[in-house]
Protein backbone atom coordinates (compact mmCIF):
# COMPACT_ATOMS: atom_id res chain seq x y z
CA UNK A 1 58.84 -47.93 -11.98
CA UNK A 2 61.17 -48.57 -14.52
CA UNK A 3 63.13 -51.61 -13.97
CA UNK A 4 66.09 -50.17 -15.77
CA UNK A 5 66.08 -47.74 -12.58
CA UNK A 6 65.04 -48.72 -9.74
CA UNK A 7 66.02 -48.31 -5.78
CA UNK A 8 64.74 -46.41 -2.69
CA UNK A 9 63.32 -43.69 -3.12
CA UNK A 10 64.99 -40.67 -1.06
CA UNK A 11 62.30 -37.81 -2.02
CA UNK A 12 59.30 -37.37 -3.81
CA UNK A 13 56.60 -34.80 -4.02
CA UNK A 14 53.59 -34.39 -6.97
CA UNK A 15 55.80 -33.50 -9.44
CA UNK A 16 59.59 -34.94 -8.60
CA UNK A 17 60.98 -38.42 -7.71
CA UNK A 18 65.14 -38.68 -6.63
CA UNK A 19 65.90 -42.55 -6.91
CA UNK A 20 68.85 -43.84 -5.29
CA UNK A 21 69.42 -45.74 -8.60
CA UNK A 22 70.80 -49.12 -8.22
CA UNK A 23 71.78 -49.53 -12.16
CA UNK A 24 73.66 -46.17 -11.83
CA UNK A 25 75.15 -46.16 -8.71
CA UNK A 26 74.28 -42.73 -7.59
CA UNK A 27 71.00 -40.88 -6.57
CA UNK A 28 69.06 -38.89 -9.97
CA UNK A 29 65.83 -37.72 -11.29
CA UNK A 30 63.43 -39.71 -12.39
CA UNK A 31 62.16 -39.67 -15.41
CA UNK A 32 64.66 -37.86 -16.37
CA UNK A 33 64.21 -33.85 -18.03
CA UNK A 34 64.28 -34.32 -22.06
CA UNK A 35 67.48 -33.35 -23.54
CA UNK A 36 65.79 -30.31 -25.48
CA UNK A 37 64.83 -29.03 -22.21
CA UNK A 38 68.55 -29.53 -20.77
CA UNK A 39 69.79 -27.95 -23.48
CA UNK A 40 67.46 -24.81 -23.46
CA UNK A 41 68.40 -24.32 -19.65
CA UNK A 42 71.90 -24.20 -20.14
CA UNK A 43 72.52 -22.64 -23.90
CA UNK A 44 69.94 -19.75 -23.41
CA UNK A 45 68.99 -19.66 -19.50
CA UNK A 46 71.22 -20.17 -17.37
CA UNK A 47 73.29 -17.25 -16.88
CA UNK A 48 70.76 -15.26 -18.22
CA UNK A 49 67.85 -15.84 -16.26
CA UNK A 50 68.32 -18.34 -13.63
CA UNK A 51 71.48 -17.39 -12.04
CA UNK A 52 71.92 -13.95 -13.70
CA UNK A 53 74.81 -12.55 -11.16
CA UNK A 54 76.47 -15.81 -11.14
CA UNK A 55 79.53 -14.78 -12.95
CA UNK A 56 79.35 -11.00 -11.07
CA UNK A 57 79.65 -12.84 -7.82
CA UNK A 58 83.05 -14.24 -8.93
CA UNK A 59 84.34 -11.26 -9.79
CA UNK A 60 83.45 -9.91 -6.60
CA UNK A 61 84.65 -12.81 -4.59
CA UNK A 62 88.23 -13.46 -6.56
CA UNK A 63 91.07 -13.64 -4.15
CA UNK A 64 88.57 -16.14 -2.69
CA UNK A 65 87.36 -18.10 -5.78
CA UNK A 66 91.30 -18.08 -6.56
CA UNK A 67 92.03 -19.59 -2.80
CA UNK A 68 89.73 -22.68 -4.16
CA UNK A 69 92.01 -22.55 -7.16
CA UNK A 70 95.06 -22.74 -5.42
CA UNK A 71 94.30 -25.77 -3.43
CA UNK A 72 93.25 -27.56 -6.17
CA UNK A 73 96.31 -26.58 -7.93
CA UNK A 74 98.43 -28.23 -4.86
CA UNK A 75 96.50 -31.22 -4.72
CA UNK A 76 97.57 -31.65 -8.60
CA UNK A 77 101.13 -31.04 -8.33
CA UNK A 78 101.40 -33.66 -6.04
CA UNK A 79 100.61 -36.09 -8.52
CA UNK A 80 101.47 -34.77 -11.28
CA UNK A 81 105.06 -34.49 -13.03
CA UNK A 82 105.60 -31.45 -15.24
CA UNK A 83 108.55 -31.39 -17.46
CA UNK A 84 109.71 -27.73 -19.87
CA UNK A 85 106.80 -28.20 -21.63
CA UNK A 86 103.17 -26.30 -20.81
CA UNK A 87 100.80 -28.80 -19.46
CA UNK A 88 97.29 -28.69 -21.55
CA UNK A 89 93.98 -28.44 -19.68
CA UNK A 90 90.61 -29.06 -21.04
CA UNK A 91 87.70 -26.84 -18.49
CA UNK A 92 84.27 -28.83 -19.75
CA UNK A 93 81.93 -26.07 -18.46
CA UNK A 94 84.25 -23.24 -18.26
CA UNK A 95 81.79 -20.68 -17.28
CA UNK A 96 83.16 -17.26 -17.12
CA UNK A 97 86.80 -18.58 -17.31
CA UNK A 98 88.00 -17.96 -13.94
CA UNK A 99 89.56 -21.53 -13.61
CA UNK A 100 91.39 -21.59 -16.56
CA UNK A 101 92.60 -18.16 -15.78
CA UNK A 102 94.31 -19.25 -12.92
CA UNK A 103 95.84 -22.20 -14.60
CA UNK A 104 97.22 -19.88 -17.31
CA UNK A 105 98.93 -17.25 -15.21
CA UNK A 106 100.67 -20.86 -13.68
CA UNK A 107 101.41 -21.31 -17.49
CA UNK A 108 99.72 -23.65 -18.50
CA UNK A 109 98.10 -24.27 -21.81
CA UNK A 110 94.25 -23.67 -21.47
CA UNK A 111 91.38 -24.66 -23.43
CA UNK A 112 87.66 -24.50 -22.20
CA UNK A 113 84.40 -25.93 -23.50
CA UNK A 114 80.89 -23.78 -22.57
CA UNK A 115 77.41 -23.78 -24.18
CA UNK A 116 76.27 -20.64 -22.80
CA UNK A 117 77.37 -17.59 -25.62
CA UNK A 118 77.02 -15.12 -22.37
CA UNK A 119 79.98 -17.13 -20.73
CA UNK A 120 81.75 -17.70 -23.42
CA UNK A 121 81.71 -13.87 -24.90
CA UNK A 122 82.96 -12.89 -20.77
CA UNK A 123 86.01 -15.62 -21.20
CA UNK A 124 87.24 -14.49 -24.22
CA UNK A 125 87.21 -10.89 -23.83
CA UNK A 126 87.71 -10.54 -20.29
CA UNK A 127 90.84 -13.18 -19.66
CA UNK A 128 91.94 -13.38 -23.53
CA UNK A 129 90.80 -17.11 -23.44
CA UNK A 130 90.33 -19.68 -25.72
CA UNK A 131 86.75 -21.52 -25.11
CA UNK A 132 85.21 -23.43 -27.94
CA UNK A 133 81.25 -22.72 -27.47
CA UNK A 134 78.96 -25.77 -27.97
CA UNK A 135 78.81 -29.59 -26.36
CA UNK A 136 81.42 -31.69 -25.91
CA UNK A 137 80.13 -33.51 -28.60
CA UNK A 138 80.88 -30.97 -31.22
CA UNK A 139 83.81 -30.04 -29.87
CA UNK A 140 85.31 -33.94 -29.43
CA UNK A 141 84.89 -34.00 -33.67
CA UNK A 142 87.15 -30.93 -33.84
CA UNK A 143 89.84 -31.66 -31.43
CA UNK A 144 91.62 -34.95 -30.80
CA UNK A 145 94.97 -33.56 -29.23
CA UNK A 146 95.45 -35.05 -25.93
CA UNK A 147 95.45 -33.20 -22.07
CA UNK A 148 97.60 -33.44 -19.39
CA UNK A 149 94.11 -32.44 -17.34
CA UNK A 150 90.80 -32.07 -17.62
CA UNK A 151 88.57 -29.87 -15.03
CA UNK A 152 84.85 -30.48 -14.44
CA UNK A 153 83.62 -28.53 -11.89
CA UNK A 154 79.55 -28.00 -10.97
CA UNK A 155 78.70 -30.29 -14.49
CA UNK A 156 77.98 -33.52 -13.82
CA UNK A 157 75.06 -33.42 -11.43
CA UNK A 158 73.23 -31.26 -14.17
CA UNK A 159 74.06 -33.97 -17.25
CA UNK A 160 72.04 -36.93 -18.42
CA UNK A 161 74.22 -39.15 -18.46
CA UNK A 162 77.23 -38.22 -16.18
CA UNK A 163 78.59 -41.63 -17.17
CA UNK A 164 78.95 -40.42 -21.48
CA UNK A 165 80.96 -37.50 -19.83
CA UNK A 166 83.07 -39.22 -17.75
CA UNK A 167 84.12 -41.83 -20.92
CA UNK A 168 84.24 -39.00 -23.37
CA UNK A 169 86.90 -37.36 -20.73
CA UNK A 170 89.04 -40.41 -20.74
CA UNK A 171 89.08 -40.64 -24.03
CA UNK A 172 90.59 -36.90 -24.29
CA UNK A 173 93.46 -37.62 -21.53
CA UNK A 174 96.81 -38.58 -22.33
CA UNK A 175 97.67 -41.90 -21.03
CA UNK A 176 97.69 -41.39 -16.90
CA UNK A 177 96.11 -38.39 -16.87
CA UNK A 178 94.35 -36.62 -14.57
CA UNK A 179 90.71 -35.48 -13.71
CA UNK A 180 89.84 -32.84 -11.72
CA UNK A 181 85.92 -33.27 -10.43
CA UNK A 182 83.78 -31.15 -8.34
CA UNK A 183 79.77 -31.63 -6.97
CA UNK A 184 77.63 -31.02 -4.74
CA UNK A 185 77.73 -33.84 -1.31
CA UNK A 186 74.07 -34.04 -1.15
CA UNK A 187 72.01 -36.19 1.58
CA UNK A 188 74.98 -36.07 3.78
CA UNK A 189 74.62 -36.18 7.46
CA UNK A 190 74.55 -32.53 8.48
CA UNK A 191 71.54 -31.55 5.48
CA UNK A 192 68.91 -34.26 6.65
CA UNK A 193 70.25 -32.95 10.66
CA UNK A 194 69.09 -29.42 9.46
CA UNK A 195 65.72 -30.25 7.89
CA UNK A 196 64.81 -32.47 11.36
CA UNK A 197 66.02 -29.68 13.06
CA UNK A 198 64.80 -26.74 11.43
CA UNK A 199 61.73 -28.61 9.98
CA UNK A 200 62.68 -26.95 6.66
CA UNK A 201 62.25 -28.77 3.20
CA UNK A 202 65.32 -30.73 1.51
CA UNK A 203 66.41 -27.12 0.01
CA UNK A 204 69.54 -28.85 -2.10
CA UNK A 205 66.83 -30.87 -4.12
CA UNK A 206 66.88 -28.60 -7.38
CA UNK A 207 65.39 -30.53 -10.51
CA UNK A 208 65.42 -29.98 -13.28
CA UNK A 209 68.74 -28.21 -12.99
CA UNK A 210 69.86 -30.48 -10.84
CA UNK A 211 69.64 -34.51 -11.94
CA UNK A 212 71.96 -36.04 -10.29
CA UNK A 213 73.06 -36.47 -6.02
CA UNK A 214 75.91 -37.73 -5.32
CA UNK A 215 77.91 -38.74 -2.01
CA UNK A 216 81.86 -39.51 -1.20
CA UNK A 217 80.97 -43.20 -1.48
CA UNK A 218 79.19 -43.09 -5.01
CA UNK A 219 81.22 -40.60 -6.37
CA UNK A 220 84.14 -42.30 -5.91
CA UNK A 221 82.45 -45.73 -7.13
CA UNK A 222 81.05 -44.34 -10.28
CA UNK A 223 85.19 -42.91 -11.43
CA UNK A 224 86.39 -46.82 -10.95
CA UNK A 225 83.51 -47.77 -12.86
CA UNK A 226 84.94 -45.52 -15.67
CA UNK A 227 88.34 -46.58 -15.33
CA UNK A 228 89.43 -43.82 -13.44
CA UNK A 229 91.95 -44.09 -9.84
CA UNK A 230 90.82 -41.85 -6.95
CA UNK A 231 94.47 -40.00 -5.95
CA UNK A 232 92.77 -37.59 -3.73
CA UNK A 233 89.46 -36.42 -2.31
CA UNK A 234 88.81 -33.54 -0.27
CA UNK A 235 85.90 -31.07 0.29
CA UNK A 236 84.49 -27.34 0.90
CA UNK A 237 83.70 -25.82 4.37
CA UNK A 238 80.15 -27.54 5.50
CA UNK A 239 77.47 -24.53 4.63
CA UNK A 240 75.02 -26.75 6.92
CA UNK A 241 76.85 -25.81 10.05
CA UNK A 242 75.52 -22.68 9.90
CA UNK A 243 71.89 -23.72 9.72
CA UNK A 244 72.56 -26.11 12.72
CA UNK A 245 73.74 -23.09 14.78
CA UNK A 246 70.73 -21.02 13.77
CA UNK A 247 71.31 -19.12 11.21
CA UNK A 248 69.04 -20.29 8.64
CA UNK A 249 69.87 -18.82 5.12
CA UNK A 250 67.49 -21.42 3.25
CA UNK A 251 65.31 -18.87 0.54
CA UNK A 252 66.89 -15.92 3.01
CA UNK A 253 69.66 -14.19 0.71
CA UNK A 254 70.66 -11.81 3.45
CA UNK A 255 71.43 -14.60 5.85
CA UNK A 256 73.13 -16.57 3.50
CA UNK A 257 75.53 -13.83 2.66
CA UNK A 258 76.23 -13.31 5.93
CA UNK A 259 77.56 -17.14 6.31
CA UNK A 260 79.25 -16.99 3.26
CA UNK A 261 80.96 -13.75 4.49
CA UNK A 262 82.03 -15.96 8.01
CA UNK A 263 83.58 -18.48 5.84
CA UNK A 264 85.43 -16.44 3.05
CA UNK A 265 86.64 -14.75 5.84
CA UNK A 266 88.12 -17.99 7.76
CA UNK A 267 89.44 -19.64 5.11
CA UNK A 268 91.43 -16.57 3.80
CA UNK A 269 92.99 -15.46 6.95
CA UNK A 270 94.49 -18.95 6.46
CA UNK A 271 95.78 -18.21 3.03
CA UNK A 272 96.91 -14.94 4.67
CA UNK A 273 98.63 -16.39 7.19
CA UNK A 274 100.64 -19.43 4.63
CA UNK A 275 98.67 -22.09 6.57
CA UNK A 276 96.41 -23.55 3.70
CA UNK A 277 98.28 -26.95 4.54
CA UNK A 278 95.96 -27.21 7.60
CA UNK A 279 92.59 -26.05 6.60
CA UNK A 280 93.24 -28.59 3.51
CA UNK A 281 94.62 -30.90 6.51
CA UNK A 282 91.02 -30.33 8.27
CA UNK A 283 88.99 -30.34 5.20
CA UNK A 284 90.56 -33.73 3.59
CA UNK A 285 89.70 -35.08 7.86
CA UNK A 286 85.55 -34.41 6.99
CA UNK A 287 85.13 -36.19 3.63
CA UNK A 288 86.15 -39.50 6.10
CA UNK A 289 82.34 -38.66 8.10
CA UNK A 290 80.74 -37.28 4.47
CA UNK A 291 80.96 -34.08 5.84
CA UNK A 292 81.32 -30.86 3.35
CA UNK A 293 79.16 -28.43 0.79
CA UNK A 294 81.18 -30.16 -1.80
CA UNK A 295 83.11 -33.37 -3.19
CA UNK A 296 86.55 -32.81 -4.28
CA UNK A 297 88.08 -35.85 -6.40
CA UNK A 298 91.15 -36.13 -8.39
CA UNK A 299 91.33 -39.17 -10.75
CA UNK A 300 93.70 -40.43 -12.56
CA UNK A 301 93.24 -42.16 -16.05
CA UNK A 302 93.70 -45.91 -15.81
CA UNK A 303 96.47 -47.15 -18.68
């Protein structure tokens, strides 16, 4: 093993090894994918080939995708103090442009950053929006303007080196700013209670799209590493629930709509009713046991 990674080792088959890296901090591949092989999944693949109905799905599912949006939004404006001006947001990994979207109809001034041209040709003509297409790289020597906010949601456990997108990030926020992160919670408590009780394979473990696994604890411990305050953490309704109940969707698409169907439904009869205080009440309750699909964090830029 190489000593510049090293830790226990959570899974491994023939072919795939997830360390739970003690240089890092959080759980990853290893060796790592090349970056030409990164790069080829996610400028030419991705919503081409490997998740093809990806952006379809959000169409279909928008008064719920924009129910996600919304309490994001509230967590924000919490924290955050907006004067006459439009606050700027940065989306790195903007996808089909449904976040920013939602942050412009608030009236806010959007900008997103997105290598695949599928994604980027839906933003623009669909929502009107302004996405610069490439890596943040590129797009860091073109624009040095400072945001209010900075959204990275689903990225970071598919990068190299979340760590070099994290310190880019900072350096694009205005002093105090704010960072908006979402991943996957992987090897919580209710996955490895479905696999002994199911006797099902660790279905979440996706290389080489996905590199990195984080939980509450390590997510939260690699932002202060980067000079980043946690102002609030929350999560997404646990998907394992449903597997512990019986209803297995692992590689069973019909099943797994059907759950996903259960909890639009729930969580929108909330919105329907004005009571998104107390699922966000509930859901901000299980990130204290690591339970949820998803970590929630916003961070705030250290001055």
């Amino acid at each position: 093993m190489d000593q510049e990674h090293d830790g226990k080792i959570l899974f491994q088959d023939n072919n795939v090894t997830i360390l739970d890296c003690e240089k890092c901090g959080f759980a990853h591949m290893f060796p790592f994918p090349s970056l030409e092989e990164v790069n080829e999944i996610y400028q030419k693949h991705y919503y081409e080939s490997l998740k093809p109905q990806y952006i379809e799905k959000d169409l279909e599912d928008l008064e719920w995708v924009e129910l996600n949006y919304e309490r994001k939004y509230r967590l924000l404006m919490k924290h955050l103090k907006v004067g006459s001006r439009s606050p700027r947001i940065l989306d790195i990994g903007s996808s089909g442009g449904f976040f920013l979207h939602y942050f412009m109809k608030k009236g806010w001034d959007c900008l997103g950053i997105e290598p695949s041209p599928k994604a980027v040709s839906f933003a623009r003509e669909r929502f009107g929006l302004n996405v610069f297409q490439g890596s943040l790289e590129d797009f860091q020597q073109e624009h040095s303007d400072p945001f209010d906010l900075i959204n990275i949601c689903f990225v970071l456990e598919h990068c190299l080196s979340p760590q070099m997108i994290l310190h880019k990030a900072y350096q694009l926020l205005k002093p105090r700013g704010f960072l908006l992160l979402e991943v996957p919670n992987d090897f919580n408590p209710l996955q490895e209670l479905a696999t002994r009780s199911l006797g099902i394979a660790r279905w979440w473990i996706a290389p080489p799209q996905h590199i990195n696994y984080f939980t509450f604890q390590s997510f939260s411990l690699l932002l202060e590493s980067m000079r980043f305050s946690v102002r609030e953490r929350t999560t997404t309704w646990p998907m394992e629930i449903f597997l512990i109940m019986g209803l297995n969707y692992v590689g069973n698409d019909q099943i797994g709509q059907q759950c996903h169907s259960l909890r639009k439904t729930m969580e929108l009869n909330f919105l329907k009713n004005n009571q998104l205080n107390m699922i966000e009440s509930f859901y901000q309750t299980l990130t204290k046991i690591n339970w949820g699909r998803t970590i929630i964090i916003l961070g705030q830029k250290q001055s």
